[in-house]
Every structure is written in structure tokens, then in C-alpha cells.
C-alpha atoms as a PDB file:
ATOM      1  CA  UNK A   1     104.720 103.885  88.824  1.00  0.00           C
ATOM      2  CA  UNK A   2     102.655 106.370  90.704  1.00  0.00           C
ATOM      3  CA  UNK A   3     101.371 105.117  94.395  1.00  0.00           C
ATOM      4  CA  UNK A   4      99.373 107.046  97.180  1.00  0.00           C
ATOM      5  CA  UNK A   5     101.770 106.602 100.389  1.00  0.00           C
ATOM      6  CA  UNK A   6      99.913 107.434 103.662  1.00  0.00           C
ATOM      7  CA  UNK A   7     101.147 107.312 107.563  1.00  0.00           C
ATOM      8  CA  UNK A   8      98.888 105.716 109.832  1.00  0.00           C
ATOM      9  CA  UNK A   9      98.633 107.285 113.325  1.00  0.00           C
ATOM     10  CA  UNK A  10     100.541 104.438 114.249  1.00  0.00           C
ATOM     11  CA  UNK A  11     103.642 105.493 112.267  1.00  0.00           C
ATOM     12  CA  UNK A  12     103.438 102.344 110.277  1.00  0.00           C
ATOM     13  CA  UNK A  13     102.983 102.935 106.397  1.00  0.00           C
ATOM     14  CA  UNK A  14     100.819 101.864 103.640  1.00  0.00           C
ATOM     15  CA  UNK A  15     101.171 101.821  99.599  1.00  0.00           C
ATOM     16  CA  UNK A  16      97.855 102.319  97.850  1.00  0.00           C
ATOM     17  CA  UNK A  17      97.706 101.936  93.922  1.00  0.00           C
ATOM     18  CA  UNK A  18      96.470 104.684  91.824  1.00  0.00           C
ATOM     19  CA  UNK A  19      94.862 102.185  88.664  1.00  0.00           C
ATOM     20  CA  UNK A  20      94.750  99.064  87.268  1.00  0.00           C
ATOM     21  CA  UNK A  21      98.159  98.834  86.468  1.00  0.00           C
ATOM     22  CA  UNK A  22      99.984 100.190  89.657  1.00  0.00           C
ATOM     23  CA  UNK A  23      98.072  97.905  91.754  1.00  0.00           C
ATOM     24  CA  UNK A  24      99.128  94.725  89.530  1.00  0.00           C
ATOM     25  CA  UNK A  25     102.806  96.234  89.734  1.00  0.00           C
ATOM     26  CA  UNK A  26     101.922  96.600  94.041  1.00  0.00           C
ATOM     27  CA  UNK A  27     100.374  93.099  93.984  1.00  0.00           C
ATOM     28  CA  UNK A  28     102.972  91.650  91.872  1.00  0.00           C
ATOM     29  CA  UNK A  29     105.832  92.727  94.311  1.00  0.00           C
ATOM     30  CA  UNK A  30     104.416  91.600  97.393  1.00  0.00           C
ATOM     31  CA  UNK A  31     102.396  88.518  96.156  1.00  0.00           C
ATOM     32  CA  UNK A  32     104.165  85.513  98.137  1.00  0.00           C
ATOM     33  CA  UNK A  33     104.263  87.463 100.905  1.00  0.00           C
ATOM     34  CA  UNK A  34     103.330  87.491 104.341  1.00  0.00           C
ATOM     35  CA  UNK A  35     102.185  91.537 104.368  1.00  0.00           C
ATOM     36  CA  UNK A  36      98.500  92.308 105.119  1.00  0.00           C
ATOM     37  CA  UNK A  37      96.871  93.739 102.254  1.00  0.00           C
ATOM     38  CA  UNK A  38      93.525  95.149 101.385  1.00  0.00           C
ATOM     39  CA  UNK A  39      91.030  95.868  98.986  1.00  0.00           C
ATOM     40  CA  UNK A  40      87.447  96.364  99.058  1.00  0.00           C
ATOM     41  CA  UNK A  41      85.010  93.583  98.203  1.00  0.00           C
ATOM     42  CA  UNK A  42      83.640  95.205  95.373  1.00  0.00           C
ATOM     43  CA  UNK A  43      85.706  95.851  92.419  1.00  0.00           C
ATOM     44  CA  UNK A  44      87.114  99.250  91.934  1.00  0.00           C
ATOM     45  CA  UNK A  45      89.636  99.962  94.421  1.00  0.00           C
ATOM     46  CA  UNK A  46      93.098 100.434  95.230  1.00  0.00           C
ATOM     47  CA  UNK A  47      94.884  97.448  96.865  1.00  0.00           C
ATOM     48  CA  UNK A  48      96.903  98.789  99.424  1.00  0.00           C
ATOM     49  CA  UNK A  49      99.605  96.862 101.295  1.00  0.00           C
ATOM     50  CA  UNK A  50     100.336  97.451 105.068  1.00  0.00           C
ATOM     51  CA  UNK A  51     104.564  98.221 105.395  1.00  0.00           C
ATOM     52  CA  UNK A  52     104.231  96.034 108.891  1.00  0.00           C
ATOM     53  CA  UNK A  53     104.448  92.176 108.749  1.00  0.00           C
ATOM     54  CA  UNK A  54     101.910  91.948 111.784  1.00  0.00           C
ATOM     55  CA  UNK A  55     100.171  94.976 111.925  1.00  0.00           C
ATOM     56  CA  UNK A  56      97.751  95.715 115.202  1.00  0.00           C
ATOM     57  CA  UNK A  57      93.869  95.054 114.161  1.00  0.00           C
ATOM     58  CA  UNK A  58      93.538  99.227 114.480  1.00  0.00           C
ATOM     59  CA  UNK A  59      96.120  99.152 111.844  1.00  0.00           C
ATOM     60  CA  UNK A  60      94.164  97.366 109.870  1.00  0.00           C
ATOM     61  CA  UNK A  61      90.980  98.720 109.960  1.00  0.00           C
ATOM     62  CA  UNK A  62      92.716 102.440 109.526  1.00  0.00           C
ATOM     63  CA  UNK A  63      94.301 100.914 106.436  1.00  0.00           C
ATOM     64  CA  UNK A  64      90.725  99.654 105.580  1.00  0.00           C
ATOM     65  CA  UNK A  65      89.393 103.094 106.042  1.00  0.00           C
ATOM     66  CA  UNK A  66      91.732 104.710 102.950  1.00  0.00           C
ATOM     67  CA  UNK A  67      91.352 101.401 100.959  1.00  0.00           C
ATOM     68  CA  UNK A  68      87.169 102.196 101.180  1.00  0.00           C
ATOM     69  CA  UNK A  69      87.682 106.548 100.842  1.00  0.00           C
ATOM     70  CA  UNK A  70      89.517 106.266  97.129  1.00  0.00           C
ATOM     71  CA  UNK A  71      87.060 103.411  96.171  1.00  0.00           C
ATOM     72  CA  UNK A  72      84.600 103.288  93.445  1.00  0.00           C
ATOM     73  CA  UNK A  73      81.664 102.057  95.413  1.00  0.00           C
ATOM     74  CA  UNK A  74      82.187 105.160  98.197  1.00  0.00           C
ATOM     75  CA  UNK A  75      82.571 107.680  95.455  1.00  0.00           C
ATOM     76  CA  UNK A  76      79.173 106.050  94.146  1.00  0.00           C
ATOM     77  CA  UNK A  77      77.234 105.325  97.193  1.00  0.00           C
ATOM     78  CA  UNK A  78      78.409 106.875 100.593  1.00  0.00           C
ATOM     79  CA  UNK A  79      77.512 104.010 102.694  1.00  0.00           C
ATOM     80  CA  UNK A  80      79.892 101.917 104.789  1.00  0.00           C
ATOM     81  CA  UNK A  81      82.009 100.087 102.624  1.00  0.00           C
ATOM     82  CA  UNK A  82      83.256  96.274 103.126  1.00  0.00           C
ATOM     83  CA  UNK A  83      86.812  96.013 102.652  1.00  0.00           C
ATOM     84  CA  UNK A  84      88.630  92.299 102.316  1.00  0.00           C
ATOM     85  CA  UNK A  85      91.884  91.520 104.010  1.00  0.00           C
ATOM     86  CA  UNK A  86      94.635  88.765 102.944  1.00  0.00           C
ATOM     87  CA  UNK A  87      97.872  88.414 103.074  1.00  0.00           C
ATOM     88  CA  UNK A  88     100.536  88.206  99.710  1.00  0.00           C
ATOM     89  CA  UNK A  89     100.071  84.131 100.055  1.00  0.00           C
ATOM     90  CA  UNK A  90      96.994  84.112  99.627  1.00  0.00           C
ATOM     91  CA  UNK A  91      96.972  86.695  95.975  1.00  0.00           C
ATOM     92  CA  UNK A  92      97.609  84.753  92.833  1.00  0.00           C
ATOM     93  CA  UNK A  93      97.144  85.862  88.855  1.00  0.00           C
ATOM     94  CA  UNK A  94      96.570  83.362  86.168  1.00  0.00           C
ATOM     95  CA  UNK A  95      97.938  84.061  82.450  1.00  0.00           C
ATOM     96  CA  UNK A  96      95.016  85.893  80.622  1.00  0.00           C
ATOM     97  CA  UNK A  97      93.560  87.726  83.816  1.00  0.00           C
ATOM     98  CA  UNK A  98      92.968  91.678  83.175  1.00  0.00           C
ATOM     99  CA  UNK A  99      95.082  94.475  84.692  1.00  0.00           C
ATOM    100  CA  UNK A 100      93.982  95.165  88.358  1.00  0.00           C
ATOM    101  CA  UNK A 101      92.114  91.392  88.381  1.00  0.00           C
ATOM    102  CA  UNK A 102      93.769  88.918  90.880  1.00  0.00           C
ATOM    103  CA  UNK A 103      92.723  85.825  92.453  1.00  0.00           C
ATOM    104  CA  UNK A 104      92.143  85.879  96.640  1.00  0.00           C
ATOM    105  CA  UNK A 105      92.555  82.051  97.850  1.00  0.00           C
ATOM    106  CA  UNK A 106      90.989  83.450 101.749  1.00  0.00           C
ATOM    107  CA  UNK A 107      90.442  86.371 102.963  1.00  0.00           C
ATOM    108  CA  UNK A 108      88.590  88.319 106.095  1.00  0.00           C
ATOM    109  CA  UNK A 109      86.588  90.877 105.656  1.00  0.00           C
ATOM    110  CA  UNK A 110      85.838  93.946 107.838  1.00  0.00           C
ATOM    111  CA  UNK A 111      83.280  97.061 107.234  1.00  0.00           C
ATOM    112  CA  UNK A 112      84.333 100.456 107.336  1.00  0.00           C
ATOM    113  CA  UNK A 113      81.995 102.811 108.740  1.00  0.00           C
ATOM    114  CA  UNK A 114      80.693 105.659 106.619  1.00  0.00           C
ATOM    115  CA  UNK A 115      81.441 108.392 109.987  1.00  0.00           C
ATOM    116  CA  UNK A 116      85.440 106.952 109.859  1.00  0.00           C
ATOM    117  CA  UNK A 117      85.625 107.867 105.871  1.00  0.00           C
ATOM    118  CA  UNK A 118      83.945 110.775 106.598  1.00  0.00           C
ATOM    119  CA  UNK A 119      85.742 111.984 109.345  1.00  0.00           C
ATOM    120  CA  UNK A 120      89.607 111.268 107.136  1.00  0.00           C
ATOM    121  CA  UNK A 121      88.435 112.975 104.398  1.00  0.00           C
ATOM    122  CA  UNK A 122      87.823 116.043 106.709  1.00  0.00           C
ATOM    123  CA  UNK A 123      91.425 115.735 108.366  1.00  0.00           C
ATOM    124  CA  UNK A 124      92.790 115.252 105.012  1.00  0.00           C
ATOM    125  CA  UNK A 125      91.329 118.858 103.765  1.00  0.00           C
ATOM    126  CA  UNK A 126      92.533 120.319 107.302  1.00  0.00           C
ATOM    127  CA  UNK A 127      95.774 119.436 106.312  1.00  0.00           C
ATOM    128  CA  UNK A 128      95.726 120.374 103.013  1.00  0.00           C
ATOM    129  CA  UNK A 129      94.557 123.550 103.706  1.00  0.00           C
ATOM    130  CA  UNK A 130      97.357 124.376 105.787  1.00  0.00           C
ATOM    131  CA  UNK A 131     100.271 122.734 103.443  1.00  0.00           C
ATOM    132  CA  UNK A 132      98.424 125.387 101.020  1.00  0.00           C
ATOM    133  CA  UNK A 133      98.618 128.024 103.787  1.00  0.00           C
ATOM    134  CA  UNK A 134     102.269 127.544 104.195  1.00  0.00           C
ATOM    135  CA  UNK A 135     103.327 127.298 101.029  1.00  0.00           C
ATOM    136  CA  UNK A 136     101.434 130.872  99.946  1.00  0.00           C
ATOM    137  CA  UNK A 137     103.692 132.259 102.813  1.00  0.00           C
ATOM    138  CA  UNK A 138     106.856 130.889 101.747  1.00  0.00           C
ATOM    139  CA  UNK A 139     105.734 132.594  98.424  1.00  0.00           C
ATOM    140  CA  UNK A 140     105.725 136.007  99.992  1.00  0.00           C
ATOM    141  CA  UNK A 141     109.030 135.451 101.991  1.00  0.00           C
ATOM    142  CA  UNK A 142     112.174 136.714 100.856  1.00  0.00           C
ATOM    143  CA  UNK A 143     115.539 135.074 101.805  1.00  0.00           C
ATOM    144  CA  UNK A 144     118.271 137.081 102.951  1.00  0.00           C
END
């Protein structure tokens, strides 16, 4: 199964699903438990799980912030983007429910603003840039 597996500034990590299907195989593993996890209030998103059993609310929202930039609704509209937040407890899935479809008993929810989105997609092509930078070097080195 194929996840997106980011750092926070924080060092803590967090496991975002790619589809449908990785995030039931994400949900199913931690549903039960007491990890925060997130997904955004309108359907098409990744769920993504925070590897931290009592995460700080920055945490959180930075979580909420990569939840919202690979979601549907910000691909489609640009505008802030509310995200929900639960823990595994609170996740279920009945027999006959689709791929990707689960049931939320409570959650919180929190908006993530359009200038944070915007401002980790622009870190995330800063570093991209220069993984691409170093690896066209390492091209034109020669080992001795």
C-alpha cells in the first residue's frame, strides 16, 4: 500500500492515504485507537493519522494543513478548507460501506487557511527543486 509520509516541524510524523483504498487500509489499522486523525469535512481527501498519541494543537492544525493541500475541494476551489479531527475510537465501518467511506461518532473541526496551504505548497517546490538540484550533480560526479 502506497502512503504520503510527511515530518512536521515538530519532528512528529504523519501517514496520509493516497485513495480510497489506502485510507480504508490507514483507517482500518488505527481504528480503536487513541491517535488523532484527520480528514476534511468534505469528501475527497486523504485521512491522515498523527504518529503522536497527544499531539500539541500546532501539530494538529499543521497536520490539518496537508490533510486540506492533497484534497479534492482545494484542488477545486482554493479557499480555506475545513478539516475534521477524531480520534481511532471514534471511526467505525459498517458491512456494505464503500472504499474510503467510514463512519465519525464526534469529531472537532478546525479551518485551514488558504495563505498556510499556500505557503507549504511553496516550501514543498523549494525543496523539491533542490532534491532535483542535487541529484543532477550527483549525476555529473564521478567516484574515485
Amino acid at each position: 500500500m502506497n502512503f504520503r509520509k510527511i515530518m512536521l516541524k515538530s519532528g512528529t510524523g504523519i501517514i496520509l492515504g493516497k485513495d480510497e483504498n489506502s485510507n480504508d487500509y490507514l483507517m482500518n489499522d488505527f481504528k480503536g485507537k487513541e491517535n488523532v486523525i484527520l480528514h476534511t469535512v468534505m469528501p475527497g481527501s486523504p485521512f491522515g493519522v498523527i504518529d503522536k498519541l497527544k499531539p500539541t494543537k500546532q501539530e494538529v492544525y499543521e497536520a490539518g494543513i496537508f490533510v486540506a493541500r492533497y484534497s479534492q475541494y482545494w484542488r477545486d476551489n482554493k479557499k480555506d478548507v475545513k478539516v475534521s479531527v477524531f480520534t481511532g475510537k471514534d471511526a467505525a465501518k459498517e458491512n456494505g460501506m464503500k472504499p474510503g467511506l467510514w463512519q465519525i461518532k464526534k469529531s472537532k473541526m478546525i479551518t485551514i487557511k488558504k495563505e498556510d496551504i499556500i505557503k507549504i505548497e511553496k516550501e514543498n517546490k523549494k525543496e523539491n527543486k533542490k532534491f532535483l538540484l542535487v541529484m543532477r550533480a550527483a549525476r555529473h560526479c564521478k567516484l574515485r
